[in-house]
C-alpha atoms as a PDB file:
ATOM      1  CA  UNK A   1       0.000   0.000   0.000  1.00  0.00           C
ATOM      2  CA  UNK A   2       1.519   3.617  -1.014  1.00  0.00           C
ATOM      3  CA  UNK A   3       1.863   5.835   2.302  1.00  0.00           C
ATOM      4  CA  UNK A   4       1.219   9.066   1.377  1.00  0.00           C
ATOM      5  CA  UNK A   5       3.467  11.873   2.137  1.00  0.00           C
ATOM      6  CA  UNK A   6       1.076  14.653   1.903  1.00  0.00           C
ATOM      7  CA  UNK A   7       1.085  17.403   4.729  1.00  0.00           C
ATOM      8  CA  UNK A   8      -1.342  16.464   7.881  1.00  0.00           C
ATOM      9  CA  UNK A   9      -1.859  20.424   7.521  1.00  0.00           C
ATOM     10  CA  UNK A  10      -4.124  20.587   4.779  1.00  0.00           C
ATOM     11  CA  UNK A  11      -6.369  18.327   7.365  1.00  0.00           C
ATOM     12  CA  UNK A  12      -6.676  21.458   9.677  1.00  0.00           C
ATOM     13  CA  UNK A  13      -8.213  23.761   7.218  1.00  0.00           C
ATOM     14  CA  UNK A  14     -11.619  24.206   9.297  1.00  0.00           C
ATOM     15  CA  UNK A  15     -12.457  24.928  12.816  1.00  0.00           C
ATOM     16  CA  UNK A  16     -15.967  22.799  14.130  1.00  0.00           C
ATOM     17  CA  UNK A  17     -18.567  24.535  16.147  1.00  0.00           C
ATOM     18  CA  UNK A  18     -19.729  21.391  17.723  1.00  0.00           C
ATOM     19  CA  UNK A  19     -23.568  20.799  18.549  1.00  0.00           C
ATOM     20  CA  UNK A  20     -25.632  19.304  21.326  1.00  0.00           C
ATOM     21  CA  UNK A  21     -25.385  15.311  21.151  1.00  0.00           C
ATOM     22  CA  UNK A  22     -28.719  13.612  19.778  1.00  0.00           C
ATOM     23  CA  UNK A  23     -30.441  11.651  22.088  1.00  0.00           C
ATOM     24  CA  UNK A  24     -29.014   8.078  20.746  1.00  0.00           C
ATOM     25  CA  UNK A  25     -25.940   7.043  21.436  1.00  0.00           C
ATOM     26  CA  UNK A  26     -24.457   9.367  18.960  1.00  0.00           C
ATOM     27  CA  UNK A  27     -22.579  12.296  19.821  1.00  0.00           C
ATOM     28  CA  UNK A  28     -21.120  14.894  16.926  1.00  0.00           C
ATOM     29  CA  UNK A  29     -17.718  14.970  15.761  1.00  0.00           C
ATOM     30  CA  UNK A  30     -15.100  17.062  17.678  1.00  0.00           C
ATOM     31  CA  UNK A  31     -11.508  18.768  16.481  1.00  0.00           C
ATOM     32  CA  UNK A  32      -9.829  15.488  18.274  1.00  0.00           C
ATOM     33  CA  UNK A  33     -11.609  12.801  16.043  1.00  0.00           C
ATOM     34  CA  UNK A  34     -11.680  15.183  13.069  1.00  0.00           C
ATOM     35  CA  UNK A  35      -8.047  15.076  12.035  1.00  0.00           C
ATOM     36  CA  UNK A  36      -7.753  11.118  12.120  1.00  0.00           C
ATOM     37  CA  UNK A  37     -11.122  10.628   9.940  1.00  0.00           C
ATOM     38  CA  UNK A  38      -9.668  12.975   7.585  1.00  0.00           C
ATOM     39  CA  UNK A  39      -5.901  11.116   8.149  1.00  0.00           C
ATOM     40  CA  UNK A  40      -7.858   7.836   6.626  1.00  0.00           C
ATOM     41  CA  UNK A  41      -9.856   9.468   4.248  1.00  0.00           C
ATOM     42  CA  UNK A  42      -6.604  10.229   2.154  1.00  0.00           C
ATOM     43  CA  UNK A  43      -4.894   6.790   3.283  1.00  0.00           C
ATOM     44  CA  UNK A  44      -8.132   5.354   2.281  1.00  0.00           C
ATOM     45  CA  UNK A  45      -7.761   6.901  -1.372  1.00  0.00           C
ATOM     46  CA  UNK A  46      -3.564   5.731  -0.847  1.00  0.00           C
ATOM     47  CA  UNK A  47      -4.726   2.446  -1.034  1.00  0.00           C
ATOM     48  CA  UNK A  48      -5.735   2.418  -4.775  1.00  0.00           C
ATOM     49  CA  UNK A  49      -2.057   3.064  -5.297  1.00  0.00           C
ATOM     50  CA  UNK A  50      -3.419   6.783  -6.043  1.00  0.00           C
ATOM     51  CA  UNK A  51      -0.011   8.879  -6.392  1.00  0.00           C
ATOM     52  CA  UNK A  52       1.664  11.488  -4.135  1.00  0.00           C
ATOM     53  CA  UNK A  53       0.308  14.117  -6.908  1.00  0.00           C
ATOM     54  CA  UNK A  54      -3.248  12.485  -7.437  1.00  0.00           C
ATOM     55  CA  UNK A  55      -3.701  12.877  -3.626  1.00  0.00           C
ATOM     56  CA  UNK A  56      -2.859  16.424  -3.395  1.00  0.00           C
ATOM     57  CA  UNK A  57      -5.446  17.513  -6.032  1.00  0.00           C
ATOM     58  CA  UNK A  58      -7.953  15.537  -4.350  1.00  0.00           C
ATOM     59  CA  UNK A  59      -7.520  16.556  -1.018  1.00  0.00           C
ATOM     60  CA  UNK A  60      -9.872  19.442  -1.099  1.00  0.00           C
ATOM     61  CA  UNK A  61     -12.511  16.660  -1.561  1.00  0.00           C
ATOM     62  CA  UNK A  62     -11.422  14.925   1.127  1.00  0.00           C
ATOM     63  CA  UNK A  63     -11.920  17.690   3.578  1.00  0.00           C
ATOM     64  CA  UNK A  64     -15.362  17.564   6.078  1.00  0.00           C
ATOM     65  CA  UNK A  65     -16.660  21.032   5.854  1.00  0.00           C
ATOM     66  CA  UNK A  66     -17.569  22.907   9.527  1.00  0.00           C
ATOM     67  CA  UNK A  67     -20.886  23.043   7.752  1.00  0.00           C
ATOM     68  CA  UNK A  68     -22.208  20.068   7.332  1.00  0.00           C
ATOM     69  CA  UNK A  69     -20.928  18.620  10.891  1.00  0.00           C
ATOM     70  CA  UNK A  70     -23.217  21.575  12.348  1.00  0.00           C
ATOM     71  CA  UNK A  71     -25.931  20.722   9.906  1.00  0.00           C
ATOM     72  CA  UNK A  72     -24.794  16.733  11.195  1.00  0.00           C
ATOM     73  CA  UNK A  73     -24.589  15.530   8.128  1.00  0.00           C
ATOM     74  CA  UNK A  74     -21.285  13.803   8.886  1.00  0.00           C
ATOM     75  CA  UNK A  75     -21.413  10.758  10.090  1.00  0.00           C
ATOM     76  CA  UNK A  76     -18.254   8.526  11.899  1.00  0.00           C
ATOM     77  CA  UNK A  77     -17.963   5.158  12.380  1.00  0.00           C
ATOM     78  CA  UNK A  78     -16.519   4.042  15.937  1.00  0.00           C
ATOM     79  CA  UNK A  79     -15.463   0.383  17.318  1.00  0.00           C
ATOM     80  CA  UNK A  80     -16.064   0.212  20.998  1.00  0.00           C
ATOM     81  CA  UNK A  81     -12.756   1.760  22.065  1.00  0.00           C
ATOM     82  CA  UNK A  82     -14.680   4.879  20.029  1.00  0.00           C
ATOM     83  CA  UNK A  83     -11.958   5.022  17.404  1.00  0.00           C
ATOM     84  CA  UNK A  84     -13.195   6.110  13.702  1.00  0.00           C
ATOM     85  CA  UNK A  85     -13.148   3.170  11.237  1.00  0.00           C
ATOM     86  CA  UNK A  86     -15.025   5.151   8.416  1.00  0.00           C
ATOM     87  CA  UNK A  87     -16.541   8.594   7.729  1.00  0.00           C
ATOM     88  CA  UNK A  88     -19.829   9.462   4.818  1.00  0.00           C
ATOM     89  CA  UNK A  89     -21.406  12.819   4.505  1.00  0.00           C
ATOM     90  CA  UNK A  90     -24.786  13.552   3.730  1.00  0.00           C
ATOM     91  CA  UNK A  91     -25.459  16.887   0.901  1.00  0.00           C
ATOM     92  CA  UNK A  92     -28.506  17.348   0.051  1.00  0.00           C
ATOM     93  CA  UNK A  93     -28.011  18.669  -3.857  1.00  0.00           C
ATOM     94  CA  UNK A  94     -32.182  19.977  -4.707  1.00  0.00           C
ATOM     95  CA  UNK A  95     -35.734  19.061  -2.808  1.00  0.00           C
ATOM     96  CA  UNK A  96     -35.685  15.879  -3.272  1.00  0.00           C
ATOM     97  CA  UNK A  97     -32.419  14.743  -3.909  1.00  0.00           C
ATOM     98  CA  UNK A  98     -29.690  14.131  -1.842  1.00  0.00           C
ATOM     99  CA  UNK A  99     -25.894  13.134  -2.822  1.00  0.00           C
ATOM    100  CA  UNK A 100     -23.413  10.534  -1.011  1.00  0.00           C
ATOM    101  CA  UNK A 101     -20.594  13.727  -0.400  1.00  0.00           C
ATOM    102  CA  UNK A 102     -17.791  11.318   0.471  1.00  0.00           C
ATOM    103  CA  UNK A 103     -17.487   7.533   1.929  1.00  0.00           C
ATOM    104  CA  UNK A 104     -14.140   6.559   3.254  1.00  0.00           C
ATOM    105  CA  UNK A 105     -13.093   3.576   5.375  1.00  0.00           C
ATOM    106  CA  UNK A 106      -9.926   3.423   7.429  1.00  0.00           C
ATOM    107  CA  UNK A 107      -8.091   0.483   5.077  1.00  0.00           C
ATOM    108  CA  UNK A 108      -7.326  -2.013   8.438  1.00  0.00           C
ATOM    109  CA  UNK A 109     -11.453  -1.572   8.645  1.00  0.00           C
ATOM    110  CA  UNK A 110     -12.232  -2.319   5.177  1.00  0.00           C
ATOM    111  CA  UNK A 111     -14.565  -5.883   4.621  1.00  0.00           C
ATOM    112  CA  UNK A 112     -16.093  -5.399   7.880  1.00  0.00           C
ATOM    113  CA  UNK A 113     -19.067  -4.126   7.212  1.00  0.00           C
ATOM    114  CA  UNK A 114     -18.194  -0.322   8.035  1.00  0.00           C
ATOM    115  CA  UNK A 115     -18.798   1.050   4.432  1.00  0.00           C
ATOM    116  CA  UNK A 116     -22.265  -0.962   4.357  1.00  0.00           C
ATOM    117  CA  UNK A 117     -23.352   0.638   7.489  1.00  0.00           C
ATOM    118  CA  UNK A 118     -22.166   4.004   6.971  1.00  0.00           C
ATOM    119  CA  UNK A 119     -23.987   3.727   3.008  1.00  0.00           C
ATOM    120  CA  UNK A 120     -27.196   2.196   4.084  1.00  0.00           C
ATOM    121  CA  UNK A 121     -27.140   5.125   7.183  1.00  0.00           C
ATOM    122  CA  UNK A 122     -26.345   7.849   5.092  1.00  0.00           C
ATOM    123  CA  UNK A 123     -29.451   6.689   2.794  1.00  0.00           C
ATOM    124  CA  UNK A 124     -32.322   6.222   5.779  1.00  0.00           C
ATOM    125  CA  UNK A 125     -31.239   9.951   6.851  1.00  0.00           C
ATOM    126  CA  UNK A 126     -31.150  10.914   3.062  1.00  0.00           C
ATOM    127  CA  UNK A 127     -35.160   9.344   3.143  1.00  0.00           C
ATOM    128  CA  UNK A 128     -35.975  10.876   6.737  1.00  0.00           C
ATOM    129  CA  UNK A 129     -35.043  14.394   5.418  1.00  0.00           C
ATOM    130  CA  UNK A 130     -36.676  13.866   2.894  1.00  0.00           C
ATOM    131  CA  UNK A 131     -34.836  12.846  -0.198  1.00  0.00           C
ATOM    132  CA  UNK A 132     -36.272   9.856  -2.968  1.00  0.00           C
ATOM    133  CA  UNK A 133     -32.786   9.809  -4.615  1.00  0.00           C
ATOM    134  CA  UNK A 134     -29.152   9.542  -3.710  1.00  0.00           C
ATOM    135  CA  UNK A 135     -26.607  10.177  -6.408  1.00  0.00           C
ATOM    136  CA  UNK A 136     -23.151   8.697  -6.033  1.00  0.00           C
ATOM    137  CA  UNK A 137     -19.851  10.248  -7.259  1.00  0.00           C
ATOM    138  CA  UNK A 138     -17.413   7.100  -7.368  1.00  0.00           C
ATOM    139  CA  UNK A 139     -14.238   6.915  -7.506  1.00  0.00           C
ATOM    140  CA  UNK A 140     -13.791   3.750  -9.605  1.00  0.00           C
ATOM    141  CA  UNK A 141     -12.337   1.525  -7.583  1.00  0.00           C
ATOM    142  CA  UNK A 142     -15.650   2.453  -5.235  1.00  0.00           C
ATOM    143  CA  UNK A 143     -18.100   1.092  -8.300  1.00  0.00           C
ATOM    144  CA  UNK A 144     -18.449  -2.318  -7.477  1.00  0.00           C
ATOM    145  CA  UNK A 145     -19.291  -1.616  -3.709  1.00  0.00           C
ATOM    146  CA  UNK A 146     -22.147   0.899  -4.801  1.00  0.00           C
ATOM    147  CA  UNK A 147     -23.412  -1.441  -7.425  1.00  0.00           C
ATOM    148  CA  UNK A 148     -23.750  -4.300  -4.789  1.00  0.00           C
ATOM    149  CA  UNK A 149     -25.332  -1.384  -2.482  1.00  0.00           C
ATOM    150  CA  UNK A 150     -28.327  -1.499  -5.099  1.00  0.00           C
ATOM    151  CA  UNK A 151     -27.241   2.127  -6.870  1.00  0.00           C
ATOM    152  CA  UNK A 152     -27.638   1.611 -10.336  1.00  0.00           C
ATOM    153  CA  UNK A 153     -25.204   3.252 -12.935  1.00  0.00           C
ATOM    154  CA  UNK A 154     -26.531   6.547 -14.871  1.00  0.00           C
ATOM    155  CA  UNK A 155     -23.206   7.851 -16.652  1.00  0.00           C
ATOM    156  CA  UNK A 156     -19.569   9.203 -16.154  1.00  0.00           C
ATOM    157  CA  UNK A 157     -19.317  12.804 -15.065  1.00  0.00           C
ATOM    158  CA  UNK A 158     -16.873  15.326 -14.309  1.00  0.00           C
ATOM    159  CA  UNK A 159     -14.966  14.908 -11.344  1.00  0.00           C
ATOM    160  CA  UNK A 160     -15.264  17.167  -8.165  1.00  0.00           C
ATOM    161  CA  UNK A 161     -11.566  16.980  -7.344  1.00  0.00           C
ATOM    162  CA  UNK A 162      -9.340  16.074 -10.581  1.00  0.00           C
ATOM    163  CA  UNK A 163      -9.730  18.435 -13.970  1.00  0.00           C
ATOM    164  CA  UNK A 164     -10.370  16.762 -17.110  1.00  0.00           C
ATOM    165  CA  UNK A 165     -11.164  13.417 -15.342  1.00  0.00           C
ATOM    166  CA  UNK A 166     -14.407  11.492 -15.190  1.00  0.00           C
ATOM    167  CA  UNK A 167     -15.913   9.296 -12.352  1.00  0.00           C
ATOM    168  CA  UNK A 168     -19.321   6.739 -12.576  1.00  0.00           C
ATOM    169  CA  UNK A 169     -22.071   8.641 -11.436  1.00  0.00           C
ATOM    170  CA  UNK A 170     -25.252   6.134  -9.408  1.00  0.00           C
ATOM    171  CA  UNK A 171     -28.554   6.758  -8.501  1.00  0.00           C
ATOM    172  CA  UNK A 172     -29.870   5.141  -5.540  1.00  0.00           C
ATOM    173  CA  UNK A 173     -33.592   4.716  -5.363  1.00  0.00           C
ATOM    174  CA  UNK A 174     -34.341   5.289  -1.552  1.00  0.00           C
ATOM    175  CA  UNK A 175     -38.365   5.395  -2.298  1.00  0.00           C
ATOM    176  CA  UNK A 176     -37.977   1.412  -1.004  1.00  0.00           C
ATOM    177  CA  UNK A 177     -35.523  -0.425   1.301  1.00  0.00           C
ATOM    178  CA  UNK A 178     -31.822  -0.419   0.380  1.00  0.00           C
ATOM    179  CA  UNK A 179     -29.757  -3.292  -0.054  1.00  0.00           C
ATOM    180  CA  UNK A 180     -28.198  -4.942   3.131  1.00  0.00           C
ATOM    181  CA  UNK A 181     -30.489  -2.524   5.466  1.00  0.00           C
ATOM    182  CA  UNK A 182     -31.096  -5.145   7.938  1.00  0.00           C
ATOM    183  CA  UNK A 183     -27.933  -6.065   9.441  1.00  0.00           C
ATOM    184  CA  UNK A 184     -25.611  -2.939   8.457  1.00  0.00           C
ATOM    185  CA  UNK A 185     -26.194  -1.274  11.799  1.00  0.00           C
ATOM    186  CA  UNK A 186     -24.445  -4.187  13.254  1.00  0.00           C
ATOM    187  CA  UNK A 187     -21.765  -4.940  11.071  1.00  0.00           C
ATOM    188  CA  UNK A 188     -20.564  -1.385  11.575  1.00  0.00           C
ATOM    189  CA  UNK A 189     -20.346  -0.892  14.986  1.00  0.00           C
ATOM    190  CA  UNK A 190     -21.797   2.509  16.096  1.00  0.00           C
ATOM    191  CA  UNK A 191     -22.358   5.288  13.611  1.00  0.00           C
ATOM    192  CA  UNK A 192     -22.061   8.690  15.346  1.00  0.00           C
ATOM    193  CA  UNK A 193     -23.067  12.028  13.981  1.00  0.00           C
END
């Protein structure tokens, strides 16, 4: 796996106003888990064999906005020593239709069920806000995991991080249940806001 040697800096590019916990057992993100989620975000995308260059023009994608962790749209992953395994944020893109921001998964946590349970929670808050369609950005590597999520394939489109490149673009129906709803919850551990 390629290590990247990008600077932890560009992770502290934001500063969080956290909120109030929900009333789950969910709390919101805060600036200590923040720079670790983002660490794995680009060691996540490292583990493609994506280049020293490659990751530096993505890493403005990689970044979780102050924004949408106030608006809790970011959601974390945690095993039960509450370290992050995976990060997914929620944008909500027109009435209606919502968008899969990012999806990473620390790489020691990948194929155990973290990506499935951060995907199929990302969706039900997608439908409780609202939203009868999730579109999907992938990086291709990504496809196959959002194809077996039930998002169907519309076209390529422009990427949000690389000029000149293209990336699959999925819809995901959420007007009826989404693949592997039943059991992601506990594959993933606990998903925090």
């Amino acid at each position: 796996m390629h290590q990247p040697d990008l600077d932890p800096d560009v992770l502290d590019t934001w500063k969080p106003t956290p909120s109030a916990p929900s009333q789950r057992d969910r709390s919101t993100i805060v600036p200590a888990q923040l720079k670790p989620v983002l660490s794995f975000a680009v060691r996540s995308k490292a583990h493609w064999g994506y280049d020293d260059d490659f990751l530096r023009l993505a890493a403005p994608a990689l970044l979780v906005d102050a924004e949408a962790i106030v608006e809790r749209r970011v959601f974390v992953s945690v095993d039960r020593d509450d370290r992050a395994l995976g990060v997914a944020r929620l944008d909500i893109e027109a009435p209606g239709i919502a968008d899969l921001g990012l999806l990473f998964v620390d790489p020691p946590a990948m194929g155990l069920g973290v990506g499935t349970g951060l995907f199929v929670h990302v969706a039900a808050e997608a439908r409780r806000r609202g939203c009868c369609r999730m579109t999907i950005l992938a990086d291709p590597f990504a496809a196959p995991f959002y194809e077996r999520m039930g998002a169907r394939y519309r076209r390529h489109a422009p990427s949000d991080a690389i000029p000149e490149r293209t990336l699959p673009l999925y819809h995901l129906d959420l007007t009826g249940p989404v693949d592997h709803e039943d059991h992601a919850d506990a594959a993933a551990g606990r998903i925090r806001p």
